[in-house]
PDB file of N, CA and C in Angstrom:
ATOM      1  N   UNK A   1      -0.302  -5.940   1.241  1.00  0.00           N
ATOM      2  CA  UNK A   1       1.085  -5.745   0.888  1.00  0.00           C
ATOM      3  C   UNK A   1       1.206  -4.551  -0.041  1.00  0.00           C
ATOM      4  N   UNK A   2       2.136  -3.844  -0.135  1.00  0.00           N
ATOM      5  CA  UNK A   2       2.160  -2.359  -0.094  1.00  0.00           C
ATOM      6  C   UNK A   2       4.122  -2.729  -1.370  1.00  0.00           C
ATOM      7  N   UNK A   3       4.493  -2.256  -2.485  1.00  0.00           N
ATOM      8  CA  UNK A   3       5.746  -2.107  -3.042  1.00  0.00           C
ATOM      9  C   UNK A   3       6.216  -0.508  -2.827  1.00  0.00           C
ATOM     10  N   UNK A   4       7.391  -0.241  -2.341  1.00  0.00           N
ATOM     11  CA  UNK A   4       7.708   0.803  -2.221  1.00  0.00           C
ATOM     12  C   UNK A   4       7.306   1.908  -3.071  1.00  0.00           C
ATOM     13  N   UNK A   5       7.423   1.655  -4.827  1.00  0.00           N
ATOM     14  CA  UNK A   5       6.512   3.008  -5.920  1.00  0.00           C
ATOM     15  C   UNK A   5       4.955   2.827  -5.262  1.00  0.00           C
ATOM     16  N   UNK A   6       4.554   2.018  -4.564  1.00  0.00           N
ATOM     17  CA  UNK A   6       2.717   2.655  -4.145  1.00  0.00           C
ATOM     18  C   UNK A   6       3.336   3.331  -3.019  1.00  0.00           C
ATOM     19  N   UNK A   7       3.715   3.580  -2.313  1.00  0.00           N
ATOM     20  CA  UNK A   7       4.211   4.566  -0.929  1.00  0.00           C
ATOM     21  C   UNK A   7       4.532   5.717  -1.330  1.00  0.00           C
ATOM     22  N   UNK A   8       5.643   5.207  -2.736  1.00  0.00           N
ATOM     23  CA  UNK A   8       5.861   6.794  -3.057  1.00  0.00           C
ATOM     24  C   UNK A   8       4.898   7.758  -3.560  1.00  0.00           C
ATOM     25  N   UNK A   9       4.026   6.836  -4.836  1.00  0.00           N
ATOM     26  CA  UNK A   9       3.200   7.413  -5.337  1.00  0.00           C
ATOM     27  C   UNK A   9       2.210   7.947  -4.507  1.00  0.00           C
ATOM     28  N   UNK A  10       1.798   7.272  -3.602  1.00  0.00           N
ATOM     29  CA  UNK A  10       0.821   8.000  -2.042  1.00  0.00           C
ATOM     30  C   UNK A  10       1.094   9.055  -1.919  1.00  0.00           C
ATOM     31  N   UNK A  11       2.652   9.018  -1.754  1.00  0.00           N
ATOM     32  CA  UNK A  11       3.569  10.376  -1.036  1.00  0.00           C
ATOM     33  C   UNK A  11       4.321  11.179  -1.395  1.00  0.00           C
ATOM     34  N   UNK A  12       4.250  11.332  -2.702  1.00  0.00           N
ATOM     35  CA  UNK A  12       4.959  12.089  -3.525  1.00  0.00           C
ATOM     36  C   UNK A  12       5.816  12.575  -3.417  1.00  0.00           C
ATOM     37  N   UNK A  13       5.826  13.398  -2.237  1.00  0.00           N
ATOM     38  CA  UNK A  13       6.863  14.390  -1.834  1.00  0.00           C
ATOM     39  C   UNK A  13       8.075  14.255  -0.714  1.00  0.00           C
ATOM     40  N   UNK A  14       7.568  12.917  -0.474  1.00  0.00           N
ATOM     41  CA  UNK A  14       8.909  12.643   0.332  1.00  0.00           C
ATOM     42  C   UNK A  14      10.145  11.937  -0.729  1.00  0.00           C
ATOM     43  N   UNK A  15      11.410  12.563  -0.319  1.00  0.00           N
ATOM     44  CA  UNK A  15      12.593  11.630  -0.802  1.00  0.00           C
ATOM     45  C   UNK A  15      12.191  10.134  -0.981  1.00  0.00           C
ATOM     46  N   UNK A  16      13.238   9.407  -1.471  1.00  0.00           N
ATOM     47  CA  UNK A  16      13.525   7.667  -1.842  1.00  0.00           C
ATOM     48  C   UNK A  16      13.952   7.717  -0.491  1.00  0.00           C
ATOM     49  N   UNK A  17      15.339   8.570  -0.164  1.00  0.00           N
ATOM     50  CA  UNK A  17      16.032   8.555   0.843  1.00  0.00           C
ATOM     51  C   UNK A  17      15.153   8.394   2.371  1.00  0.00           C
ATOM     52  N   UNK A  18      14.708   8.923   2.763  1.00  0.00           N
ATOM     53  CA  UNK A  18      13.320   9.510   3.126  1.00  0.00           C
ATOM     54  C   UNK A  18      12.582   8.069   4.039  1.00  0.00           C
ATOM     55  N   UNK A  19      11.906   8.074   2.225  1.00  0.00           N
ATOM     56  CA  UNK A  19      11.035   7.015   2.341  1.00  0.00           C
ATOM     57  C   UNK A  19      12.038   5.226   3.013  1.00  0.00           C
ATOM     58  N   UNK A  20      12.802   5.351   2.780  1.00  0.00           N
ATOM     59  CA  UNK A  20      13.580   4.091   2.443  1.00  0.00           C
ATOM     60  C   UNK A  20      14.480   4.097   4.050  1.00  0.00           C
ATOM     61  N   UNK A  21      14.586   5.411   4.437  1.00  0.00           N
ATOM     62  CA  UNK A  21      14.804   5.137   5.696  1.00  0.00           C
ATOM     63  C   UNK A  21      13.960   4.611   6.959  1.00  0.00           C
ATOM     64  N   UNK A  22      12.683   5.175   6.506  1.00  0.00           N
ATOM     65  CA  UNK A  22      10.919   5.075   7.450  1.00  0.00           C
ATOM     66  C   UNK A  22      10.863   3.806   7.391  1.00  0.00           C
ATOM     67  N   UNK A  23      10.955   2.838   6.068  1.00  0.00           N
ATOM     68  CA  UNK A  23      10.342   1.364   6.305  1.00  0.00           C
ATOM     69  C   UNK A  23      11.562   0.877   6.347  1.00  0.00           C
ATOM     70  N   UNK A  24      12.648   1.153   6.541  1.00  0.00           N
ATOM     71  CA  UNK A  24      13.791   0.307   7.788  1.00  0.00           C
ATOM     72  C   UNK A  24      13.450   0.552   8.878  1.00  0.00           C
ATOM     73  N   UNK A  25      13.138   2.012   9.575  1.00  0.00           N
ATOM     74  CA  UNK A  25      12.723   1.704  10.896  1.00  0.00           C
ATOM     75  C   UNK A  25      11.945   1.259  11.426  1.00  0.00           C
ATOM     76  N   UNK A  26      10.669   0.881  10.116  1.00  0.00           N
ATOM     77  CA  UNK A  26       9.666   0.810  10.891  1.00  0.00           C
ATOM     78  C   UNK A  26       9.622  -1.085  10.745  1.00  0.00           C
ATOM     79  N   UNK A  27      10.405  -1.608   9.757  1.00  0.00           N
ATOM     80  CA  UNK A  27      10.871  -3.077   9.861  1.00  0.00           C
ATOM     81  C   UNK A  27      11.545  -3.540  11.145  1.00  0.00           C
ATOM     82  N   UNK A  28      12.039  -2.436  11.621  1.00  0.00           N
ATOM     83  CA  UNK A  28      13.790  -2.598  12.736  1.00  0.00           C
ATOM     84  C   UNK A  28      12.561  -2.636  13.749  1.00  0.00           C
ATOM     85  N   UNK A  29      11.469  -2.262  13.865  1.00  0.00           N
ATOM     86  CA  UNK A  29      10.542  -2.394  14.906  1.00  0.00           C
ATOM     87  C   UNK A  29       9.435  -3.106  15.348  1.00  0.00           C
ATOM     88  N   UNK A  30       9.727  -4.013  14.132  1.00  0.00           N
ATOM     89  CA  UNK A  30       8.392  -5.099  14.275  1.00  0.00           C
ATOM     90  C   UNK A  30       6.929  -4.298  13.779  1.00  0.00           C
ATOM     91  N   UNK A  31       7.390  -3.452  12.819  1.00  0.00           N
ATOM     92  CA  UNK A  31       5.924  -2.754  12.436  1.00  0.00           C
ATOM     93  C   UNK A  31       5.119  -3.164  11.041  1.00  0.00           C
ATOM     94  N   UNK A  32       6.409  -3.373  10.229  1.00  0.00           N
ATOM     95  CA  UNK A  32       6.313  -3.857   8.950  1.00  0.00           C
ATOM     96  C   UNK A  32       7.248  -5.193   8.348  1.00  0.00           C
ATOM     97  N   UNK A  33       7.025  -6.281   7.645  1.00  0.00           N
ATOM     98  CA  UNK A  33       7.808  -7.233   6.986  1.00  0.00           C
ATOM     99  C   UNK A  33       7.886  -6.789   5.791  1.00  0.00           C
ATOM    100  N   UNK A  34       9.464  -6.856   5.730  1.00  0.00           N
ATOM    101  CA  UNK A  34       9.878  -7.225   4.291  1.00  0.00           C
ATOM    102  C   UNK A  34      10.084  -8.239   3.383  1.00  0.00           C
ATOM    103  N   UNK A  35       9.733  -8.541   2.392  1.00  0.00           N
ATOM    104  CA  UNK A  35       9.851  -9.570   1.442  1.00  0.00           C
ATOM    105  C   UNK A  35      10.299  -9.393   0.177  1.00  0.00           C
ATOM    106  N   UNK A  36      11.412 -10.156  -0.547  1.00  0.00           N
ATOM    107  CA  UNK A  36      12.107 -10.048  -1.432  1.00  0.00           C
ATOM    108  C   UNK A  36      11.218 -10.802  -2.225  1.00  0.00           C
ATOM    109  N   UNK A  37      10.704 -10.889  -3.429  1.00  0.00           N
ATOM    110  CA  UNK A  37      10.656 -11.835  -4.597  1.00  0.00           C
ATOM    111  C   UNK A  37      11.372 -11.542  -5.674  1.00  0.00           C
ATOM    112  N   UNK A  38      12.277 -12.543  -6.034  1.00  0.00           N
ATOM    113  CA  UNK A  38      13.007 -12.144  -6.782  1.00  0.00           C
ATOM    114  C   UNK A  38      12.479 -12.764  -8.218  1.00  0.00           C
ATOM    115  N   UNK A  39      12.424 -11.587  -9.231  1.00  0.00           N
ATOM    116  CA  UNK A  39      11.646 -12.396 -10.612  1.00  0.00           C
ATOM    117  C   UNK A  39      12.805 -12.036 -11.445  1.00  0.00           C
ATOM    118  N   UNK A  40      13.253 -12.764 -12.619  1.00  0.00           N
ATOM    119  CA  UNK A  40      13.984 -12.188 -13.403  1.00  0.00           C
ATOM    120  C   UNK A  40      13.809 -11.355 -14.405  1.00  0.00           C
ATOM    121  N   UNK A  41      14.537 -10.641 -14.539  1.00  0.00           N
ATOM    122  CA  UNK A  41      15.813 -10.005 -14.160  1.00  0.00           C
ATOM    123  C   UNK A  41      15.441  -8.776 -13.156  1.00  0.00           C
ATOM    124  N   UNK A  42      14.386  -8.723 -12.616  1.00  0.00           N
ATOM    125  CA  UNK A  42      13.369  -7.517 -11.356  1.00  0.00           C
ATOM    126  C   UNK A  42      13.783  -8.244 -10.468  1.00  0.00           C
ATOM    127  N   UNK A  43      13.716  -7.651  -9.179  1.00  0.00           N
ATOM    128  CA  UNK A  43      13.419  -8.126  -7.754  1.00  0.00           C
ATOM    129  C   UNK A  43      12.319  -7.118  -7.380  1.00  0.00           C
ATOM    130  N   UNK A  44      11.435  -7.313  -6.340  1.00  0.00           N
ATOM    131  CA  UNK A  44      10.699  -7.182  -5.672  1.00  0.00           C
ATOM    132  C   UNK A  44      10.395  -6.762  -4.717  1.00  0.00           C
ATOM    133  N   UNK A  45      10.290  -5.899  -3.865  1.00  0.00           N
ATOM    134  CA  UNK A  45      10.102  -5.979  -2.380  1.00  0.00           C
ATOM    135  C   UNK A  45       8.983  -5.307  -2.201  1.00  0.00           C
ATOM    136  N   UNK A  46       8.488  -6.006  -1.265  1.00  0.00           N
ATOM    137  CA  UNK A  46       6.921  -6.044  -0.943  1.00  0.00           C
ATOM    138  C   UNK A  46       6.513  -5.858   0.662  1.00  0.00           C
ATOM    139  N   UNK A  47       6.102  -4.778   1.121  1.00  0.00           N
ATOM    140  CA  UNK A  47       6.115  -4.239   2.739  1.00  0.00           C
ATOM    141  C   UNK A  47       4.622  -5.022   3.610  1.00  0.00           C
ATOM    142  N   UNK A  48       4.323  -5.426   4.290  1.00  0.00           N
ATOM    143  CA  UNK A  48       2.964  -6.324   5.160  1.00  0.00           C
ATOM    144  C   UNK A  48       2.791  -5.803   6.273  1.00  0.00           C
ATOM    145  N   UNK A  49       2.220  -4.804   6.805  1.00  0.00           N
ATOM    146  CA  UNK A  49       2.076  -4.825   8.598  1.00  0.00           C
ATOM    147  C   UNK A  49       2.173  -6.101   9.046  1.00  0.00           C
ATOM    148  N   UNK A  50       2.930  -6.203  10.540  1.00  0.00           N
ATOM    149  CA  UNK A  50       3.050  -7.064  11.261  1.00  0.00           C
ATOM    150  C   UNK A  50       1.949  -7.488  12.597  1.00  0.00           C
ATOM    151  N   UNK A  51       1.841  -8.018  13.262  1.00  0.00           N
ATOM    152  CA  UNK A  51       0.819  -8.001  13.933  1.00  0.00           C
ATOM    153  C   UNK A  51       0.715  -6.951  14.555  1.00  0.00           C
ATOM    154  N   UNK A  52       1.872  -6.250  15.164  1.00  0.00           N
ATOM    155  CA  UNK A  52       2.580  -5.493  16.430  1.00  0.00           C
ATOM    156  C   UNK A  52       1.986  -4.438  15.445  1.00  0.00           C
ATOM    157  N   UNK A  53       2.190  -3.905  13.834  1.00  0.00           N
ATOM    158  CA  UNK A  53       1.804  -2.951  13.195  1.00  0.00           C
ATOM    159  C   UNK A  53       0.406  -2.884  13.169  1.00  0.00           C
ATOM    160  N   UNK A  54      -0.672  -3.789  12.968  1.00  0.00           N
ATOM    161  CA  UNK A  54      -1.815  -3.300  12.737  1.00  0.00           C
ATOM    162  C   UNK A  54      -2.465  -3.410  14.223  1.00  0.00           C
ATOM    163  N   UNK A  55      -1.895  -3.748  15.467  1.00  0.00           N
ATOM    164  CA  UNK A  55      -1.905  -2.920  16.631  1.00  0.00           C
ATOM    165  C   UNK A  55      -2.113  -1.556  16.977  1.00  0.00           C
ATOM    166  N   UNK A  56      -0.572  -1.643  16.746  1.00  0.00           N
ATOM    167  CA  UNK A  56      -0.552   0.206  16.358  1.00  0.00           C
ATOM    168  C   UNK A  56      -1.561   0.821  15.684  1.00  0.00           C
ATOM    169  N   UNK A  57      -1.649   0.769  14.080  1.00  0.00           N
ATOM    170  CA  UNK A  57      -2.135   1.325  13.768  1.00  0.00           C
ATOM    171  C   UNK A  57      -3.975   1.528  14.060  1.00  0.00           C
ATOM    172  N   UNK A  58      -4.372   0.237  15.011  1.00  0.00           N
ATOM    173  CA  UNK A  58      -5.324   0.646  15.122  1.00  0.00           C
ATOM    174  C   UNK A  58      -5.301   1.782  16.711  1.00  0.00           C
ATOM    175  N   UNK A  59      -4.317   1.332  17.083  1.00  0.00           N
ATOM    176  CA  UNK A  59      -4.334   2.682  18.240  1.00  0.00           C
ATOM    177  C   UNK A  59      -4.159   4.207  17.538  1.00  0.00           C
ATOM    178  N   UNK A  60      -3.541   4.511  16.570  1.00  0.00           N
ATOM    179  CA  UNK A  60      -3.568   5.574  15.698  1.00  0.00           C
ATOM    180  C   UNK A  60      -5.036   5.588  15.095  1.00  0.00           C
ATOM    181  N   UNK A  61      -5.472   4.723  14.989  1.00  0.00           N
ATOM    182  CA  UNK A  61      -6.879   5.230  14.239  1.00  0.00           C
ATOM    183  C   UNK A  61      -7.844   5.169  15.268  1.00  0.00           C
ATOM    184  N   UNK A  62      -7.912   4.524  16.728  1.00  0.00           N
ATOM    185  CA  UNK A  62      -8.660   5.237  17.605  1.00  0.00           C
ATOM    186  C   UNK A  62      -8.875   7.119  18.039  1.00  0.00           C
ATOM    187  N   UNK A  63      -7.289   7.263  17.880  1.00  0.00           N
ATOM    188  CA  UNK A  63      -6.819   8.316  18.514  1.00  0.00           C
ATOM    189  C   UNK A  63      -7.132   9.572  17.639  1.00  0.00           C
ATOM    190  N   UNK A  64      -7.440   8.968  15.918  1.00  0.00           N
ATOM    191  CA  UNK A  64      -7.780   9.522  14.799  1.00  0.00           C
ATOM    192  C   UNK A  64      -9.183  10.554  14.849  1.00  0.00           C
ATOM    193  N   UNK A  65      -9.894   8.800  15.190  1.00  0.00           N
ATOM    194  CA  UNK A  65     -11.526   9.204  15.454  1.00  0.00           C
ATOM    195  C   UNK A  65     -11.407  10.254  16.507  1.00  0.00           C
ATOM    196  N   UNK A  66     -10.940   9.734  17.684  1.00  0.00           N
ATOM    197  CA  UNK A  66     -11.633  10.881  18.357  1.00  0.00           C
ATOM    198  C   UNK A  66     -11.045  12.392  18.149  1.00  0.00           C
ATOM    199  N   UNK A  67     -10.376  12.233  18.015  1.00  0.00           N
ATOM    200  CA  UNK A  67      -9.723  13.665  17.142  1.00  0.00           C
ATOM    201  C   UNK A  67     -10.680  14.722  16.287  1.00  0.00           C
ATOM    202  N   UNK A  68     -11.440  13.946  15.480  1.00  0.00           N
ATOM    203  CA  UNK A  68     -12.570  14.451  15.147  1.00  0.00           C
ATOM    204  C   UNK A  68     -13.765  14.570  15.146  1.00  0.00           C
ATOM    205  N   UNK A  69     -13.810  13.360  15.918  1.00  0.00           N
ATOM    206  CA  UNK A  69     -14.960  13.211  16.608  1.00  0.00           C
ATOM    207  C   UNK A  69     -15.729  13.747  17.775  1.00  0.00           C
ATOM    208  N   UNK A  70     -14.667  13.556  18.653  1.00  0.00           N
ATOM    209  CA  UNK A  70     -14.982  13.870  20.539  1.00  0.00           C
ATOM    210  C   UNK A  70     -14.237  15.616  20.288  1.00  0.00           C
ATOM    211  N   UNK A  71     -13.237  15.757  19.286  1.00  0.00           N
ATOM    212  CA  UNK A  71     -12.527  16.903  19.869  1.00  0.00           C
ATOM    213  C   UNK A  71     -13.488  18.402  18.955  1.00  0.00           C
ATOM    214  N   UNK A  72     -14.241  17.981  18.203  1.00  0.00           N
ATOM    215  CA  UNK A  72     -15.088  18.633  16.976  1.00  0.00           C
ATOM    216  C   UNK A  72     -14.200  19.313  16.083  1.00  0.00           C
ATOM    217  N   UNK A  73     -13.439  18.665  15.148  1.00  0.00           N
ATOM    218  CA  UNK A  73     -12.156  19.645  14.763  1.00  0.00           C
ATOM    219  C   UNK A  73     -12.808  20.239  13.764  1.00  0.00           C
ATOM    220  N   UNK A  74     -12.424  21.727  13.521  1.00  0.00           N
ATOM    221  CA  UNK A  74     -12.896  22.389  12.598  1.00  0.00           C
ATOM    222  C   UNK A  74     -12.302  22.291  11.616  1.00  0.00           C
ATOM    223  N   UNK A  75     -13.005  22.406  10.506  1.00  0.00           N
ATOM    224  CA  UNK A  75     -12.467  22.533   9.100  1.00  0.00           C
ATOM    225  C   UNK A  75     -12.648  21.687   8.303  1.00  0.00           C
ATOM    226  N   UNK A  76     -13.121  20.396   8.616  1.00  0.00           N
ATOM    227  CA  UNK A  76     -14.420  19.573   8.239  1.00  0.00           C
ATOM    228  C   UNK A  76     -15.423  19.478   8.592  1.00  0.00           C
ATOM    229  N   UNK A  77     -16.021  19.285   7.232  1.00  0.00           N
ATOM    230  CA  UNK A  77     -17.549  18.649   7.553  1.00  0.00           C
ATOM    231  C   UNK A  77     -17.901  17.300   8.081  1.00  0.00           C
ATOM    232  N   UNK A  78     -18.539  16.665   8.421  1.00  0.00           N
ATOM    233  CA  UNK A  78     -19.332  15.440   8.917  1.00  0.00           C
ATOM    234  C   UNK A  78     -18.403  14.610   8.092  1.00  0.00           C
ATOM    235  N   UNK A  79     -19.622  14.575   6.818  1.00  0.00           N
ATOM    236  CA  UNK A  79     -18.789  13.622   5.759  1.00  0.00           C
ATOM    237  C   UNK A  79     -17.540  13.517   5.022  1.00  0.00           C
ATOM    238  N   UNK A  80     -16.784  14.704   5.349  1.00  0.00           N
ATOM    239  CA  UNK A  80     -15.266  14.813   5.113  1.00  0.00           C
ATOM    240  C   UNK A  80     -14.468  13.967   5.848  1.00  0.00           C
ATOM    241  N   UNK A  81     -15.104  14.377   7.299  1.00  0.00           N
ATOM    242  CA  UNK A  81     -14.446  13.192   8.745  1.00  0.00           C
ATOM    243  C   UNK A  81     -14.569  11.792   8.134  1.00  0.00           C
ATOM    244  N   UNK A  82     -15.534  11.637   8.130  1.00  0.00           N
ATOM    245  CA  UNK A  82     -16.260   9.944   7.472  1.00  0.00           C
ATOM    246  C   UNK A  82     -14.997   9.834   6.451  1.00  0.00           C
ATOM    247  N   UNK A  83     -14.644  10.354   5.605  1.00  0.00           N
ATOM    248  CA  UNK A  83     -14.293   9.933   4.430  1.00  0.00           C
ATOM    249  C   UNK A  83     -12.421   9.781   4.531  1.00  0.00           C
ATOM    250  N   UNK A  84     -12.002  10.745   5.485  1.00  0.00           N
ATOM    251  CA  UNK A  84     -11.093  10.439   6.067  1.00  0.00           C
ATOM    252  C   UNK A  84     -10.559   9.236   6.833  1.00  0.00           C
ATOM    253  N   UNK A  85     -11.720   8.726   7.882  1.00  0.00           N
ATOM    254  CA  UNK A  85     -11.557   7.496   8.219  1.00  0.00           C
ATOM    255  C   UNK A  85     -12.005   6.487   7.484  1.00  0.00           C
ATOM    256  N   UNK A  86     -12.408   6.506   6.678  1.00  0.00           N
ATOM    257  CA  UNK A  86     -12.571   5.307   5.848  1.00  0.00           C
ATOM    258  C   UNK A  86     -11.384   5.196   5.338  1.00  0.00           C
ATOM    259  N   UNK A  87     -10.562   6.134   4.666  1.00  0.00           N
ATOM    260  CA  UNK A  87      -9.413   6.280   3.691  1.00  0.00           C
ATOM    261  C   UNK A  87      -8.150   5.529   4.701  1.00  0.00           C
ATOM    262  N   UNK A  88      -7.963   5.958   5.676  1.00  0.00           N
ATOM    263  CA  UNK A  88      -7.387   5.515   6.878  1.00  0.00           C
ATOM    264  C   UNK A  88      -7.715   3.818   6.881  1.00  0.00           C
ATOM    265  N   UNK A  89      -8.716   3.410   7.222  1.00  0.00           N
ATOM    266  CA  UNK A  89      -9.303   2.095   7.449  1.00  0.00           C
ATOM    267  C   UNK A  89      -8.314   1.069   6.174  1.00  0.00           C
ATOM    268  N   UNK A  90      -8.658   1.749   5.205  1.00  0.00           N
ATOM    269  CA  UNK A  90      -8.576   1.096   4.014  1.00  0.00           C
ATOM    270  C   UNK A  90      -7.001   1.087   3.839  1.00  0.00           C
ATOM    271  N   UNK A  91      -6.158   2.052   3.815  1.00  0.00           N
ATOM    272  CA  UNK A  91      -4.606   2.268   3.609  1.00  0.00           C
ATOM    273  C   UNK A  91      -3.917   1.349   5.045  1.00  0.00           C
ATOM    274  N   UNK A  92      -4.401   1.445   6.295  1.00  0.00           N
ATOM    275  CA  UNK A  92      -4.195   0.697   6.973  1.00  0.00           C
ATOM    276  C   UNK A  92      -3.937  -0.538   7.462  1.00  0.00           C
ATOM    277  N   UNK A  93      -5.350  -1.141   6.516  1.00  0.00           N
ATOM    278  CA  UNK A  93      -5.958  -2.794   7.106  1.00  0.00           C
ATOM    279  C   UNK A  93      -6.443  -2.423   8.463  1.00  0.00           C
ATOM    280  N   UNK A  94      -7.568  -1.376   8.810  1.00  0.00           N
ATOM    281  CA  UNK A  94      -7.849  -1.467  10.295  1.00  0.00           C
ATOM    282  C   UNK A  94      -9.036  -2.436  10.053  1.00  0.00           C
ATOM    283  N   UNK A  95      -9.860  -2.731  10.796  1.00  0.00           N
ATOM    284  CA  UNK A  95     -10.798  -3.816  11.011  1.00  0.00           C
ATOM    285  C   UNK A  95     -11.344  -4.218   9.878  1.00  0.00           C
TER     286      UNK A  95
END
C-alpha cells in the first residue's frame, strides 16, 4: 500500500493535479484500490494494486526485461540493468 505523498515524493515532478488524476484512472480501471482511513482529525488514503494491477504490471516488467535484456539497450551496464529491475520488482510487488 502506497499514500499519495510516497508517489509524490517518488515523483517529484509531476503536479497533485497530475498525480491525482493517474490514480483515478487507474482506480476507474481495476488497477489500483482505494481506501479511506479516517483518523482524527487526518484522513487517509491509501492506494493497493488490484489483482488485474499486479497482472499488468507484471506484463510491464516482462516487457521491461526484455527491453534490456534481449534488445541490448545501450547506456547501461549489466549491473545497472539488474538494479533497475530489482527497483521495478520492489515498487511494483512483482513476484
Amino acid at each position: 500500500m502506497k499514500h499519495f505523498s510516497e508517489f509524490k515524493k517518488a515523483n517529484p515532478t509531476i503536479s497533485n493535479h497530475v498525480l491525482a488524476e493517474t490514480l483515478k484512472y487507474m482506480e476507474e480501471n481495476d488497477l489500483i484500490e482505494k481506501t479511506i482511513i479516517e483518523e482524527n482529525p487526518r484522513v487517509k488514503t491509501e492506494y493497493s494494486l488490484t489483482e488485474k494491477g499486479r497482472k499488468t504490471n507484471k506484463i510491464l516488467y516482462e516487457i521491461t526485461s526484455y527491453y534490456f535484456n534481449e534488445l541490448n539497450y545501450v547506456g547501461y551496464d549489466d549491473s545497472q540493468k539488474e538494479e533497475i529491475l530489482k527497483e521495478y520488482e520492489k515498487a511494483f510487488e512483482i513476484r
